[in-house]
C-alpha atoms as a PDB file:
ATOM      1  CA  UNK A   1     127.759 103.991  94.513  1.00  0.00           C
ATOM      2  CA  UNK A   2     131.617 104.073  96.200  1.00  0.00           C
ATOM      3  CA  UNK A   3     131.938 101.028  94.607  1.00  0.00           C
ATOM      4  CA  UNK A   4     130.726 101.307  91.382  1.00  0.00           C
ATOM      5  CA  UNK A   5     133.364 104.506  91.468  1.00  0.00           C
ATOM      6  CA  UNK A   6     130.988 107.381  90.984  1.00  0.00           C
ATOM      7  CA  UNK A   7     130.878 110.362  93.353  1.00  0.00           C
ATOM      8  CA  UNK A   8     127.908 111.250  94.930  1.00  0.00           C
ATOM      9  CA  UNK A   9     126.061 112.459  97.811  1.00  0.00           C
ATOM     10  CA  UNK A  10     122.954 112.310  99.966  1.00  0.00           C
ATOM     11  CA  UNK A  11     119.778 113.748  99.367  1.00  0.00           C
ATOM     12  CA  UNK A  12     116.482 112.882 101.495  1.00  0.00           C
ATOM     13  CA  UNK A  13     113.447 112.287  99.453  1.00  0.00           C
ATOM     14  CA  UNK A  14     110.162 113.192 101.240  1.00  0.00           C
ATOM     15  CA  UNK A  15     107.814 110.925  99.448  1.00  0.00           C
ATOM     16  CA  UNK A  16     104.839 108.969 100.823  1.00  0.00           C
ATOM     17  CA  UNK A  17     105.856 105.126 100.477  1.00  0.00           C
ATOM     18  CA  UNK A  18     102.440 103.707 101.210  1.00  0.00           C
ATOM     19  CA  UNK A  19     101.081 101.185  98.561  1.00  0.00           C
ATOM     20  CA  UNK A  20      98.364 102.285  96.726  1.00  0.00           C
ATOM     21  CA  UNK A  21      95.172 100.011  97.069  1.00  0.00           C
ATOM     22  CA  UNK A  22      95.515  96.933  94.360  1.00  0.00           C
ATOM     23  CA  UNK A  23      99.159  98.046  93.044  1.00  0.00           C
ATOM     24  CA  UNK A  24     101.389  94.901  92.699  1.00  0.00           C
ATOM     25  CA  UNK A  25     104.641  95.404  94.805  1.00  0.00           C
ATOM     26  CA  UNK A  26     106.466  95.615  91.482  1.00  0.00           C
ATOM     27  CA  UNK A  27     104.930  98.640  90.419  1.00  0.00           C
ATOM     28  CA  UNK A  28     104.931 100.119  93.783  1.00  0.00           C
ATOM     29  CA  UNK A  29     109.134 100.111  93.879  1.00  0.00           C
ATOM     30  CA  UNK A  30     109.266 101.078  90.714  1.00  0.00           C
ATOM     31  CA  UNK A  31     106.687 103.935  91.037  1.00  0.00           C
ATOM     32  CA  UNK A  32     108.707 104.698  94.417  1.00  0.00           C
ATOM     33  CA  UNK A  33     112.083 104.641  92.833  1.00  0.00           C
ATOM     34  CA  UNK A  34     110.671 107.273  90.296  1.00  0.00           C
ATOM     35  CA  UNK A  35     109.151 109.661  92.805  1.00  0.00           C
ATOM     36  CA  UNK A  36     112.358 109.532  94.945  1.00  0.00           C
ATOM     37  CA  UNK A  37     114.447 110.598  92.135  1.00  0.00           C
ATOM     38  CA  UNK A  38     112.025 113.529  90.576  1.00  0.00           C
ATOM     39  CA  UNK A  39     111.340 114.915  94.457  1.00  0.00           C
ATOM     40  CA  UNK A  40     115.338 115.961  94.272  1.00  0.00           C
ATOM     41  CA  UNK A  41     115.632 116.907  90.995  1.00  0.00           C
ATOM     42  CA  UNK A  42     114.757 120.000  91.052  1.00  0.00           C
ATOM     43  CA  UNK A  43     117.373 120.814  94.461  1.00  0.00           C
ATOM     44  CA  UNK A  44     120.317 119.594  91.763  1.00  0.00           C
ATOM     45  CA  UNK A  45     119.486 120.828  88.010  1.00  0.00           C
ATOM     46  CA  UNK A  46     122.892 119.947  87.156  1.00  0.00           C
ATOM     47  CA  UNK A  47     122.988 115.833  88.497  1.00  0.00           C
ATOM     48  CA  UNK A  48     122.521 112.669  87.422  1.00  0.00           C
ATOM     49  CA  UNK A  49     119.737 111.817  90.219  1.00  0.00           C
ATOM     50  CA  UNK A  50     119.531 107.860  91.411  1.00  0.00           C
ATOM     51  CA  UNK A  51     116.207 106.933  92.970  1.00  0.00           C
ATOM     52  CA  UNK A  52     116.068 103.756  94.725  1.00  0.00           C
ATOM     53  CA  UNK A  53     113.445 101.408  96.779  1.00  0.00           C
ATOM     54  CA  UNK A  54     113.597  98.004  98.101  1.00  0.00           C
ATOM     55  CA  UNK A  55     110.261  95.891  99.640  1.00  0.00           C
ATOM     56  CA  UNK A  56     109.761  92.296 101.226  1.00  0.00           C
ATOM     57  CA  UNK A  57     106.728  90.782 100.225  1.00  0.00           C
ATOM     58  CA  UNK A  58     105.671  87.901 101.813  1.00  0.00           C
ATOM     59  CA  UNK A  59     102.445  85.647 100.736  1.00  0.00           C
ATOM     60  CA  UNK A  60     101.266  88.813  99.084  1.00  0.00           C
ATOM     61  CA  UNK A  61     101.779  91.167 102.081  1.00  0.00           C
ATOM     62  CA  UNK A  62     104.605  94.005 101.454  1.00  0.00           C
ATOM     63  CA  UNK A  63     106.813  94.041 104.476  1.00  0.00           C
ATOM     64  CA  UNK A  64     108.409  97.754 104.554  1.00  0.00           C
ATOM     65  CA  UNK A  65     110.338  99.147 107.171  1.00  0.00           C
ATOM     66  CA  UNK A  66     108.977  98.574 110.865  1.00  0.00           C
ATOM     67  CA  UNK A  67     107.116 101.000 112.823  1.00  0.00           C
ATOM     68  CA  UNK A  68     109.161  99.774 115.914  1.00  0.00           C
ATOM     69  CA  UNK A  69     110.609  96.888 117.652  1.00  0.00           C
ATOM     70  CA  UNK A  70     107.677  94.808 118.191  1.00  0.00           C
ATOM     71  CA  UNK A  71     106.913  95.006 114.649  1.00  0.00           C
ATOM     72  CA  UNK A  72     110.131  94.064 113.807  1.00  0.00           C
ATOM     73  CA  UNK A  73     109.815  90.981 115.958  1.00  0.00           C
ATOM     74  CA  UNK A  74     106.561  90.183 114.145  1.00  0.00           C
ATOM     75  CA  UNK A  75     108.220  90.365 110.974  1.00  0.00           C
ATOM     76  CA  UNK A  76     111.255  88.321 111.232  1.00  0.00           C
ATOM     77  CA  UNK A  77     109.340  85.920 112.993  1.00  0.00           C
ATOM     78  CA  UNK A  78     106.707  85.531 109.899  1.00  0.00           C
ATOM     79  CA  UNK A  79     109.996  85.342 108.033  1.00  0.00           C
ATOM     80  CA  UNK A  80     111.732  82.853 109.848  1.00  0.00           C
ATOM     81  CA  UNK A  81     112.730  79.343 107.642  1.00  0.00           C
ATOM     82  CA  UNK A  82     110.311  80.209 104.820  1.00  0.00           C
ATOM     83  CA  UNK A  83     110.671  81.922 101.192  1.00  0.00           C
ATOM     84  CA  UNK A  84     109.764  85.443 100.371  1.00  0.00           C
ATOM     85  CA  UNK A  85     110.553  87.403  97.571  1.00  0.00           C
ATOM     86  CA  UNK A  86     112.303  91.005  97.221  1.00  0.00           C
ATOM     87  CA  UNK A  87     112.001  93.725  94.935  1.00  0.00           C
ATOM     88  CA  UNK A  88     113.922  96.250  94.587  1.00  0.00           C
ATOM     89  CA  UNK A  89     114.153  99.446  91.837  1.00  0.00           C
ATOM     90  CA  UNK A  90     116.208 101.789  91.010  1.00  0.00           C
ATOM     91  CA  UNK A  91     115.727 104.760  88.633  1.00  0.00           C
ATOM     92  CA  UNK A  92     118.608 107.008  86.881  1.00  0.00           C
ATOM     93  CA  UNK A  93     116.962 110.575  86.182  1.00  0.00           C
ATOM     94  CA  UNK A  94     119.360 113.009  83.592  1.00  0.00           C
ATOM     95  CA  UNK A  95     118.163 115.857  84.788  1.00  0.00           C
ATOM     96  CA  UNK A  96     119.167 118.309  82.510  1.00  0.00           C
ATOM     97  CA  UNK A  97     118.281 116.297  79.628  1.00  0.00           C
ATOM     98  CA  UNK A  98     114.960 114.627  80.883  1.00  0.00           C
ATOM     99  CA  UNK A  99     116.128 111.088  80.053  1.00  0.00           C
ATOM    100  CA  UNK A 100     114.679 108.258  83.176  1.00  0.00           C
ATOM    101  CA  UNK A 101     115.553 104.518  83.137  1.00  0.00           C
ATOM    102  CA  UNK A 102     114.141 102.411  85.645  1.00  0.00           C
ATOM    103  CA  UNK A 103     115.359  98.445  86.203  1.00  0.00           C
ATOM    104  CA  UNK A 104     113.598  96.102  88.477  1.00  0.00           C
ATOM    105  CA  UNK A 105     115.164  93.163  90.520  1.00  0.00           C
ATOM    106  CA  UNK A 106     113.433  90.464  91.861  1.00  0.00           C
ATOM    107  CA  UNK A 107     115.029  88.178  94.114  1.00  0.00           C
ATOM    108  CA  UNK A 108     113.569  84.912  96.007  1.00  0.00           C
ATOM    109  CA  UNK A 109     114.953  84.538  99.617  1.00  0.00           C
ATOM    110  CA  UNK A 110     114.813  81.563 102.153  1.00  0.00           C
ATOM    111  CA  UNK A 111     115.381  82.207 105.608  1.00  0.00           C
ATOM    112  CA  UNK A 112     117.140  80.085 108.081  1.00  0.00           C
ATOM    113  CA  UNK A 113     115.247  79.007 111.355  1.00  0.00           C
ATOM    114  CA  UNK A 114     116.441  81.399 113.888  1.00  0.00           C
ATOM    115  CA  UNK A 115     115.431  81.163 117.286  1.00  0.00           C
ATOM    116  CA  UNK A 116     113.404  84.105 118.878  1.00  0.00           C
ATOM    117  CA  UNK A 117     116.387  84.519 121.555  1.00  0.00           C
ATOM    118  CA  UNK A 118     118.630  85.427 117.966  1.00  0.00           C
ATOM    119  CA  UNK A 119     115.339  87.432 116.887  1.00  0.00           C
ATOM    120  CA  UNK A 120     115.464  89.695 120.229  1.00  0.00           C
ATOM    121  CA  UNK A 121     119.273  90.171 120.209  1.00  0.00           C
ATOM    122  CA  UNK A 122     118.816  91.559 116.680  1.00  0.00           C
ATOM    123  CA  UNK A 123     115.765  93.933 117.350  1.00  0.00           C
ATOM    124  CA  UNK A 124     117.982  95.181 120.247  1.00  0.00           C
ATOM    125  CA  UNK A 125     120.751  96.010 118.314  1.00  0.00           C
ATOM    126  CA  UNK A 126     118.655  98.488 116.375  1.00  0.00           C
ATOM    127  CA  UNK A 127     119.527  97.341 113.070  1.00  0.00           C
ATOM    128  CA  UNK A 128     116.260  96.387 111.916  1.00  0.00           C
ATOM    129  CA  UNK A 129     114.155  99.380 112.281  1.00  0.00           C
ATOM    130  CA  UNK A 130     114.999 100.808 108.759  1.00  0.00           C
ATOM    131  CA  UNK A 131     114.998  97.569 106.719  1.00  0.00           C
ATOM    132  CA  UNK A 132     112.161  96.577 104.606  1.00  0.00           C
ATOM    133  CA  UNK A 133     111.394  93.189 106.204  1.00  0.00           C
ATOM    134  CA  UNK A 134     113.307  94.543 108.990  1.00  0.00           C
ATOM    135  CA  UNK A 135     116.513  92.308 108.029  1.00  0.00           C
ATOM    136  CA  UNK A 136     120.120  93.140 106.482  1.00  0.00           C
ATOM    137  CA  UNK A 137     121.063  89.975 104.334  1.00  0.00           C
ATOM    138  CA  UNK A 138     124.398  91.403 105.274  1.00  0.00           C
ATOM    139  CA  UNK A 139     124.351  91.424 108.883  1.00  0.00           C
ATOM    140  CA  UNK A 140     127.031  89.292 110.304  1.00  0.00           C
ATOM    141  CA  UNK A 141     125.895  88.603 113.534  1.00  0.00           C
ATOM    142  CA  UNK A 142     121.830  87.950 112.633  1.00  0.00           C
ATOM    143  CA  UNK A 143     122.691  86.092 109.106  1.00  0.00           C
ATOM    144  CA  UNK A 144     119.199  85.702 108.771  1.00  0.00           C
ATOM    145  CA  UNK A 145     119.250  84.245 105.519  1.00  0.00           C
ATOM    146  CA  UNK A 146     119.661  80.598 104.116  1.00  0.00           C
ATOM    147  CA  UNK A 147     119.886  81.177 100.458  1.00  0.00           C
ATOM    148  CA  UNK A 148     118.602  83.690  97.593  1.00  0.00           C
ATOM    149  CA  UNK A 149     118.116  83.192  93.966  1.00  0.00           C
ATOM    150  CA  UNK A 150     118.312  86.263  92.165  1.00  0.00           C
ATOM    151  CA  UNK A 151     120.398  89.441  93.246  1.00  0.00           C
ATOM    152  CA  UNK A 152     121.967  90.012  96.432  1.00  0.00           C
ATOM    153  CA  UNK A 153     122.904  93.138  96.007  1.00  0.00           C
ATOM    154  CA  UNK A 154     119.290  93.712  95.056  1.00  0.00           C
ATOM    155  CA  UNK A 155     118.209  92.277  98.751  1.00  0.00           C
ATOM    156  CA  UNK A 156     120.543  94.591 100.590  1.00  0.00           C
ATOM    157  CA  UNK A 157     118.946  97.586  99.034  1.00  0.00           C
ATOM    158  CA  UNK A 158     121.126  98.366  95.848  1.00  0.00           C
ATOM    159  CA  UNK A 159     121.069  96.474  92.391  1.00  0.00           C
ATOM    160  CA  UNK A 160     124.225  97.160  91.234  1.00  0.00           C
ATOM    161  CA  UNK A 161     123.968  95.527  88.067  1.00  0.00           C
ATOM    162  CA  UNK A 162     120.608  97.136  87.547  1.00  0.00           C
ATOM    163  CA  UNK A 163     121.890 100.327  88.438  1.00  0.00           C
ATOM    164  CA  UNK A 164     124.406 100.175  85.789  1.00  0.00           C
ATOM    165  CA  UNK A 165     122.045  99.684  83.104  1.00  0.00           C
ATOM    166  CA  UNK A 166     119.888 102.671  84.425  1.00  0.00           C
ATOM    167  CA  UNK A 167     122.507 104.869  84.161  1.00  0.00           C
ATOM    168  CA  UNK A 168     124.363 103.483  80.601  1.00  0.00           C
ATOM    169  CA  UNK A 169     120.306 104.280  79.750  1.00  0.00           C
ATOM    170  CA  UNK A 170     120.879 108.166  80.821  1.00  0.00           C
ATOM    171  CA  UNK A 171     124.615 108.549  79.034  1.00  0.00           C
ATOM    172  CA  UNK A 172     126.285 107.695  82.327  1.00  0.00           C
ATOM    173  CA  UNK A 173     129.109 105.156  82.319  1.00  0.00           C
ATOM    174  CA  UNK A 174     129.880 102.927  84.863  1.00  0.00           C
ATOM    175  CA  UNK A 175     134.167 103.424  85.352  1.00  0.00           C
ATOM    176  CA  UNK A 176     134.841  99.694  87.231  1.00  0.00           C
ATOM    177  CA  UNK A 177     133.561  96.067  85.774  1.00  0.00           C
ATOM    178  CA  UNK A 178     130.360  95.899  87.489  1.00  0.00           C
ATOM    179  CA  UNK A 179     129.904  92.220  88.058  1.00  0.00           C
ATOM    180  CA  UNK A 180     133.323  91.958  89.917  1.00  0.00           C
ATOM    181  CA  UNK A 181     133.057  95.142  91.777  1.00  0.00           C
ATOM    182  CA  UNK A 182     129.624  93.736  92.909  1.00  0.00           C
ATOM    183  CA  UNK A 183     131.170  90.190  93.897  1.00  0.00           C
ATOM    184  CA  UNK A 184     133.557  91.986  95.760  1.00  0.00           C
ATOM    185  CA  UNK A 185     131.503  93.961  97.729  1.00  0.00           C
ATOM    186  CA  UNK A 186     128.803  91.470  98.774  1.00  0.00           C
ATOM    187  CA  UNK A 187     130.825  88.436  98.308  1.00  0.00           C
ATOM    188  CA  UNK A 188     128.545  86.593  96.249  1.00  0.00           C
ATOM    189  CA  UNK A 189     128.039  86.167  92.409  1.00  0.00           C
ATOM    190  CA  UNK A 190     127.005  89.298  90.457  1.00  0.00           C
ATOM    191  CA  UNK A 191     123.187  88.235  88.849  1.00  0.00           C
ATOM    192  CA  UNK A 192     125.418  90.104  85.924  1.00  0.00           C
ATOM    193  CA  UNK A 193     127.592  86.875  85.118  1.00  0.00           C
ATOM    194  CA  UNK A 194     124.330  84.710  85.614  1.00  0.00           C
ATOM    195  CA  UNK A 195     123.163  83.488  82.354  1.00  0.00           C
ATOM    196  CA  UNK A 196     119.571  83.046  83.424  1.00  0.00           C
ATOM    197  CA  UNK A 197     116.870  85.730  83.373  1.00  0.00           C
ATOM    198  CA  UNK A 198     116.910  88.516  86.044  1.00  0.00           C
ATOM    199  CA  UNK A 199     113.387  88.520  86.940  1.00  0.00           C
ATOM    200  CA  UNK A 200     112.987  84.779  89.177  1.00  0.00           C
ATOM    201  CA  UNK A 201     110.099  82.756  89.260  1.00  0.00           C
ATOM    202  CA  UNK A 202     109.775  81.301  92.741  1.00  0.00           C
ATOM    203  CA  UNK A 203     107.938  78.115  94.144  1.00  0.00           C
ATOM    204  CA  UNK A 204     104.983  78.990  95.562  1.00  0.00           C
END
């Protein structure tokens, strides 16, 4: 949000994030995203609310956050040197005039073959445990990841470009160019200055 330059602060959303039985992982970040944002609205009558929810999904199986550090172990090692795909939604609520926008990313993401002595250093350094997938495409010292196609902004957590559109949807403006102030804070392209569609169709 800091560096889209809009002001903002915290609010915790209690909402239950399991997947309901036979909804796509699409629909379940969106659906998420929407529930996040409405369970705070009424706590700030007066704000522009931002909902937001990220999942792994990997041959069909949705990879949220890990219960603990063997789980994370058990999911970065399913991860390791194969593709998986990301989704990740983000919902602008008006709250004093109703208005909602919600934008989906999907990203496709090929991870490098780390060893399991990288995998344990990683779990140990705690940063897993609230990732979906439990892995931050940012991390400098894991770098878990080979390549993505799609958004990377999106696969840390945060569409910025998507975000952007949610809220020019609600009557908020966005004060920065979005695609370089998203460049510049993941240091990759902005999906914004990609001409191809936002929504990836991965090998299978």
């Amino acid at each position: 949000m800091a560096v889209l330059g809009l002001p903002f602060i915290v609010a915790a959303a209690e909402v239950d994030e399991q997947q309901r039985p036979g909804e796509p992982p699409a629909a379940l970040v969106q659906r998420l995203s929407q529930a996040k944002a409405m369970a705070v609205a009424c706590r700030h009558p007066n704000a522009v609310i931002v909902g937001a929810d990220t999942v792994v999904v990997l041959d069909g199986e949705v990879l949220g956050k890990p219960a603990d550090a063997g789980d994370a172990v058990r999911m970065l090692r399913a991860l390791r040197g194969r593709l998986h795909l990301v989704y990740s939604a983000v919902t602008a609520l008006h709250v004093a005039t109703g208005r909602q926008a919600t934008e989906l990313s999907e990203s496709c993401v090929w991870m490098r073959d780390y060893s399991d002595e990288e995998i344990a250093a990683y779990v140990a350094s705690g940063d897993p445990l609230d990732k979906a997938g439990a892995y931050a495409i940012q991390h400098q010292g894991f770098a878990p990841v080979a390549r993505i196609e799609g958004c990377h902004a999106g696969v840390m957590g945060l569409p910025l470009g998507h975000l952007a559109r949610a809220l020019a949807a609600v009557g908020v403006s966005v004060p920065v160019d979005v695609a370089q102030a998203c460049a510049s804070a993941t240091g990759a392209a902005c999906c914004l200055s990609d001409a191809r569609p936002n929504v990836r169709h991965c090998p299978r």
